[in-house]
N, C-alpha and C. Protein backbone atom coordinates (compact mmCIF):
# COMPACT_ATOMS: atom_id res chain seq x y z
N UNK A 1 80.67 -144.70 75.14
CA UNK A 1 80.24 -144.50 73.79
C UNK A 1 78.95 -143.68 73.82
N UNK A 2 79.03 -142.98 73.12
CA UNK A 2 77.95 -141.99 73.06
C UNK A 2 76.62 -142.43 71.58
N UNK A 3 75.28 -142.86 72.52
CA UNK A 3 75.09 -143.31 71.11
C UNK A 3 73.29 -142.92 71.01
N UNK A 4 73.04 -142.44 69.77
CA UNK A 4 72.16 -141.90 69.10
C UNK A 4 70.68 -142.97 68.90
N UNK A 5 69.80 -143.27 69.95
CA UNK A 5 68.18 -143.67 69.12
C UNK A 5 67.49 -143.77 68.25
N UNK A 6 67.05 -144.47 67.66
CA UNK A 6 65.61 -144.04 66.56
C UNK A 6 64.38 -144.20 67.53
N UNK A 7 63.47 -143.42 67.07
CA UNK A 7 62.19 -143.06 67.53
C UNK A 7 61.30 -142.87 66.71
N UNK A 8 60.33 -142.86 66.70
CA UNK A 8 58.96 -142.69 66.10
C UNK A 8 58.65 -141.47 66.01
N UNK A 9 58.31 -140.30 65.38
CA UNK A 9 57.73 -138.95 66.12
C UNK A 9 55.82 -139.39 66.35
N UNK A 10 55.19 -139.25 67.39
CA UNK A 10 54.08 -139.37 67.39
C UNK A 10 53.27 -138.07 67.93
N UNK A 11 54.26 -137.18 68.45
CA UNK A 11 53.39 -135.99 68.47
C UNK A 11 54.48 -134.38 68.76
N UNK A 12 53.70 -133.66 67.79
CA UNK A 12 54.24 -132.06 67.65
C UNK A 12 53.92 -130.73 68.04
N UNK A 13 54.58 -130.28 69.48
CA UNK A 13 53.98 -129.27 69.68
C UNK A 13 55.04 -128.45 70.13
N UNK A 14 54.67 -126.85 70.02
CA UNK A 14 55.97 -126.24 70.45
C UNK A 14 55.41 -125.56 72.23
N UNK A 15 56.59 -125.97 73.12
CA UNK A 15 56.60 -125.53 74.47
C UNK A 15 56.36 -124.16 74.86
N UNK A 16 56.52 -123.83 75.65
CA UNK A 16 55.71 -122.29 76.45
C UNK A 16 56.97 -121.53 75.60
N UNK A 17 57.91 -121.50 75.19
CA UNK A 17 59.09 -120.63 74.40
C UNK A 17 58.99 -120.79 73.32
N UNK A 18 57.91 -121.43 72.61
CA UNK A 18 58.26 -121.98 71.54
C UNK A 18 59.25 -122.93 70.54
N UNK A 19 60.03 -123.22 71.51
CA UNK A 19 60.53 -124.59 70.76
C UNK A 19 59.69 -125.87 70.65
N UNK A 20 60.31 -126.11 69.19
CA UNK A 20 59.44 -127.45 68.96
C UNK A 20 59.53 -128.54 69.56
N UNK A 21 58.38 -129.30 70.23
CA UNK A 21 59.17 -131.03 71.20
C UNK A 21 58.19 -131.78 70.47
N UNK A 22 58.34 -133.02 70.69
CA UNK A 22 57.59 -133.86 70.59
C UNK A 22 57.81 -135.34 71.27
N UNK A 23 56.46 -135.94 71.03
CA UNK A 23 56.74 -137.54 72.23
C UNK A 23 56.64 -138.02 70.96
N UNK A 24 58.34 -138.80 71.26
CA UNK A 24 59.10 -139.75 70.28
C UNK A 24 59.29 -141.27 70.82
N UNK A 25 58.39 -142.39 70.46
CA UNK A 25 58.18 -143.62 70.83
C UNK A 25 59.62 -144.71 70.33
N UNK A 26 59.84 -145.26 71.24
CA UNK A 26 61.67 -145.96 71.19
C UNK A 26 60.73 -147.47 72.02
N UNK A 27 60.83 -148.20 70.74
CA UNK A 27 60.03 -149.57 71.11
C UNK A 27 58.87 -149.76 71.94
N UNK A 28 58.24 -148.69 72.15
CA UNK A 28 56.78 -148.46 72.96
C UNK A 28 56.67 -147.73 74.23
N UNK A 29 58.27 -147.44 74.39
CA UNK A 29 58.33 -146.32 75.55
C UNK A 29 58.43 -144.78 74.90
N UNK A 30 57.64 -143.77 75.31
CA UNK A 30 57.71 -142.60 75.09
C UNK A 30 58.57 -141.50 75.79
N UNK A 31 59.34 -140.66 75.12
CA UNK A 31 59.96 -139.70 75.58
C UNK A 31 59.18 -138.49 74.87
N UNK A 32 59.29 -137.32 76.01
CA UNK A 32 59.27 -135.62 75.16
C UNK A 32 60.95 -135.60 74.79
N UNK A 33 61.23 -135.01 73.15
CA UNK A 33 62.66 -134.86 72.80
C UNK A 33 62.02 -133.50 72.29
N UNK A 34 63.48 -132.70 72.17
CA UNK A 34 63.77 -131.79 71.25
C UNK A 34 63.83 -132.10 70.50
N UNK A 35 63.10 -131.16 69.23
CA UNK A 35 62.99 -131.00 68.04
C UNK A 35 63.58 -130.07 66.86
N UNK A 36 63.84 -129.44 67.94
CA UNK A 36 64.60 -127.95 67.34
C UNK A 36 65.68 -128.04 66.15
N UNK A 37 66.42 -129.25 66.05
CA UNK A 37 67.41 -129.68 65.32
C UNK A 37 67.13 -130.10 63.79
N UNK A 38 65.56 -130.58 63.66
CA UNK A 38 64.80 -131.74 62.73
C UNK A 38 63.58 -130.26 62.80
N UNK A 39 63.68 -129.78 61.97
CA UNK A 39 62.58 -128.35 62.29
C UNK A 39 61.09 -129.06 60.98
N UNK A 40 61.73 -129.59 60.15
CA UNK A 40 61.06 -130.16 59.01
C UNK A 40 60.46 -131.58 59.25
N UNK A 41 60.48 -131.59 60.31
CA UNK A 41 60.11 -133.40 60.91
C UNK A 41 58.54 -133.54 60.72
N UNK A 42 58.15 -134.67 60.55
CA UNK A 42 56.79 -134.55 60.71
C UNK A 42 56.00 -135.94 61.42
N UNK A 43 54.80 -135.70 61.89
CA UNK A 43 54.78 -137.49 62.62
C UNK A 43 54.82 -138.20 62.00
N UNK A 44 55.14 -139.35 62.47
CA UNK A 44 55.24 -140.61 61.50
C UNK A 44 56.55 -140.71 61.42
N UNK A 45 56.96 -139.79 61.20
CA UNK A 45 58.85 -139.88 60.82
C UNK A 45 59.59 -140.62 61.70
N UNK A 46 61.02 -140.98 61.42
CA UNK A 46 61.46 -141.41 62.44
C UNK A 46 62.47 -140.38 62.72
N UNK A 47 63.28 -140.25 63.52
CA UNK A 47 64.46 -139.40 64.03
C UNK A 47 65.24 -139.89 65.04
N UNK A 48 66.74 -139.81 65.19
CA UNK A 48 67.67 -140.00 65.61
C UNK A 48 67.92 -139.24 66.65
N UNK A 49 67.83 -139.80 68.24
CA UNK A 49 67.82 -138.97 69.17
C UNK A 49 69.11 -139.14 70.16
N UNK A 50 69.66 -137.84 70.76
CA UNK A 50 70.97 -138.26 71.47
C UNK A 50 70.78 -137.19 72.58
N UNK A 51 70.74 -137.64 73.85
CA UNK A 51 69.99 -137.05 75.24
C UNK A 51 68.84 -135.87 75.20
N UNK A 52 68.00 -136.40 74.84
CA UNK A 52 66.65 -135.48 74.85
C UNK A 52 66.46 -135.20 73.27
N UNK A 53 67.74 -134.68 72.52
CA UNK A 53 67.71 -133.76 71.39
C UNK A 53 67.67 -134.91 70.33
N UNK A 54 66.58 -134.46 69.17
CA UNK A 54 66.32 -134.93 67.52
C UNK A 54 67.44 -134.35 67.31
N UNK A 55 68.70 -134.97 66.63
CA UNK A 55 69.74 -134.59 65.58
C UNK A 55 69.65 -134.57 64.36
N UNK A 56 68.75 -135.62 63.78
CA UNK A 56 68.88 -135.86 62.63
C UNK A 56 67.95 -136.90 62.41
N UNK A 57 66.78 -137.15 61.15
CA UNK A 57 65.89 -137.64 60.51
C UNK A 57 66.50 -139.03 60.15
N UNK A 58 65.62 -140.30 60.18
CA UNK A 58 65.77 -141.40 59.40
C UNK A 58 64.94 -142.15 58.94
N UNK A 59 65.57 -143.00 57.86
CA UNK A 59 64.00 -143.62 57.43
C UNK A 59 63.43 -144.94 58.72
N UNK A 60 62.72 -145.42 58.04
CA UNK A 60 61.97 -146.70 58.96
C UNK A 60 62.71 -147.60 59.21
N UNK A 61 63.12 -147.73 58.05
CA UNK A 61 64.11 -149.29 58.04
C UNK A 61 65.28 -149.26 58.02
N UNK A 62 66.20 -148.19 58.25
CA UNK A 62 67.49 -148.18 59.29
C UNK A 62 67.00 -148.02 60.83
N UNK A 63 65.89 -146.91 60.85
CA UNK A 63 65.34 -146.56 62.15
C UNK A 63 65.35 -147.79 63.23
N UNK A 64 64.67 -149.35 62.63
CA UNK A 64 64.51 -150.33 62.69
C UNK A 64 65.68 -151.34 63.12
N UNK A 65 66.37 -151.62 62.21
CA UNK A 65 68.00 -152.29 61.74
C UNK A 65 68.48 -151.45 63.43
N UNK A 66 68.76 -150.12 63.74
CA UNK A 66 69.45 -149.31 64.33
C UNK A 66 69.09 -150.01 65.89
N UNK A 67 67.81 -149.86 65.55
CA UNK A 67 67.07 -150.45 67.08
C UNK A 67 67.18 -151.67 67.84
N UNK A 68 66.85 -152.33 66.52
CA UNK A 68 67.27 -153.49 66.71
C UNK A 68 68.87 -154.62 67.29
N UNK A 69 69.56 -153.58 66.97
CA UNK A 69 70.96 -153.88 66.98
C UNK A 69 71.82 -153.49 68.63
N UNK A 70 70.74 -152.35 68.75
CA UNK A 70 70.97 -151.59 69.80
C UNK A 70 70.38 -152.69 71.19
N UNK A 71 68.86 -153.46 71.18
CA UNK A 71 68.81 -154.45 71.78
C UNK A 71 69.28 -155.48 71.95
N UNK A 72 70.07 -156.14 70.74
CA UNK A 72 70.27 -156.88 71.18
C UNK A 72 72.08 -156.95 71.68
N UNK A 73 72.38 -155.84 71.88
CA UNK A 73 73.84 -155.47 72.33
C UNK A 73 73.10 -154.73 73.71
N UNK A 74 72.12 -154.79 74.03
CA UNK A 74 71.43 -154.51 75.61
C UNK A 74 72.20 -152.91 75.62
N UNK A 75 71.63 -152.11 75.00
CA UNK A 75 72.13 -150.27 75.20
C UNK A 75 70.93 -149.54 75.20
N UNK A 76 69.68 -150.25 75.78
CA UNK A 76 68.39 -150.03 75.51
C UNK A 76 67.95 -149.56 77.05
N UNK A 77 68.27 -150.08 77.90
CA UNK A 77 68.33 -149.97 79.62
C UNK A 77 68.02 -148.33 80.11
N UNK A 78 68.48 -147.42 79.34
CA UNK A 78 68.43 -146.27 79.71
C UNK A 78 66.96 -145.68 79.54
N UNK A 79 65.90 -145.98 78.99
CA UNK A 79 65.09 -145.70 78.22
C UNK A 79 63.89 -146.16 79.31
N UNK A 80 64.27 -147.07 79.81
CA UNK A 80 63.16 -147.71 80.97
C UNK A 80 63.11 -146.77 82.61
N UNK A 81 64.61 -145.84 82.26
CA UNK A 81 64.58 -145.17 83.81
C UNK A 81 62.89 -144.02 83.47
N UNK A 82 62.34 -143.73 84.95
CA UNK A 82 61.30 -143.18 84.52
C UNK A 82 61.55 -142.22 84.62
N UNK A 83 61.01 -140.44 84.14
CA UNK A 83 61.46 -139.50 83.62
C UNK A 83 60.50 -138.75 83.96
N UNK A 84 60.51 -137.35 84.59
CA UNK A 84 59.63 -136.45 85.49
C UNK A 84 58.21 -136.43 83.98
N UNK A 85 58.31 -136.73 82.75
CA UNK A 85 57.22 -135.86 82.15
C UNK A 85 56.19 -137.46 82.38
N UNK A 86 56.65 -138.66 82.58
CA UNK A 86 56.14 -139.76 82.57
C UNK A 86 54.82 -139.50 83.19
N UNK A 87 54.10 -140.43 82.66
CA UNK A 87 52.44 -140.59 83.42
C UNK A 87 52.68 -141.34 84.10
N UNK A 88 52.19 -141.11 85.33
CA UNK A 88 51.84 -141.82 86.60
C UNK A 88 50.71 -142.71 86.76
N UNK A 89 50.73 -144.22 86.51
CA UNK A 89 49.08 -144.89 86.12
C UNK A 89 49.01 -145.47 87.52
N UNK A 90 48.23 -145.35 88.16
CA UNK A 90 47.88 -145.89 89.23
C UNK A 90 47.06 -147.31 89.11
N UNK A 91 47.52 -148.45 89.82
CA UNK A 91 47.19 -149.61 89.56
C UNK A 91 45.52 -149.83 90.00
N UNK A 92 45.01 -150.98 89.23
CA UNK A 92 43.63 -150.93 89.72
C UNK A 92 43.59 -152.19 91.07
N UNK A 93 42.52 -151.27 91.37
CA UNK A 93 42.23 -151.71 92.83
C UNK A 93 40.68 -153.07 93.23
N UNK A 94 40.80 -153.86 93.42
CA UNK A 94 39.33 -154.68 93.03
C UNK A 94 38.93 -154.52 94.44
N UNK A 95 37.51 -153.73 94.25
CA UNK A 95 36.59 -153.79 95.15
C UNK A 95 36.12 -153.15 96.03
């Protein structure tokens, strides 16, 4: 089954070609997605994401309902693999 995210948009910038990306937050994990699809998006918004790419805009509270539904049918797993743009936090060290 092929199936579509909600995300947060929390940030908008367009890449060295100029396409638009942005880091789109999916329960507190961040991805860079394409934007190119959702050209009218703005932060705050939410959007519907299906491998990398914004398809299509939604409000909060399907965004929500969507997410929600999606955890607890466990289709959330994919989202935790880590992903080359990820920050690397290096653990602290005492002493």
């Amino acid at each position: 089954m092929c199936l579509g995210v909600p995300g947060k948009v929390l940030q908008i910038e367009k890449n060295s070609i100029g396409m638009p990306m942005g880091r789109v937050s999916f329960g507190g994990i961040t991805r860079e997605v394409c934007l190119a699809y959702v050209p009218h998006v703005q932060v705050g918004e939410y959007v519907l994401v299906h491998v990398g790419f914004a398809i299509s805009t939604i409000d909060e509270q399907e965004a929500t309902y969507v997410f929600e539904m999606l955890r607890q049918m466990d289709e959330l797993g994919e989202l935790e693999i880590p992903q080359p743009d990820d920050e690397i936090v290096a653990p602290e060290v005492d002493g």
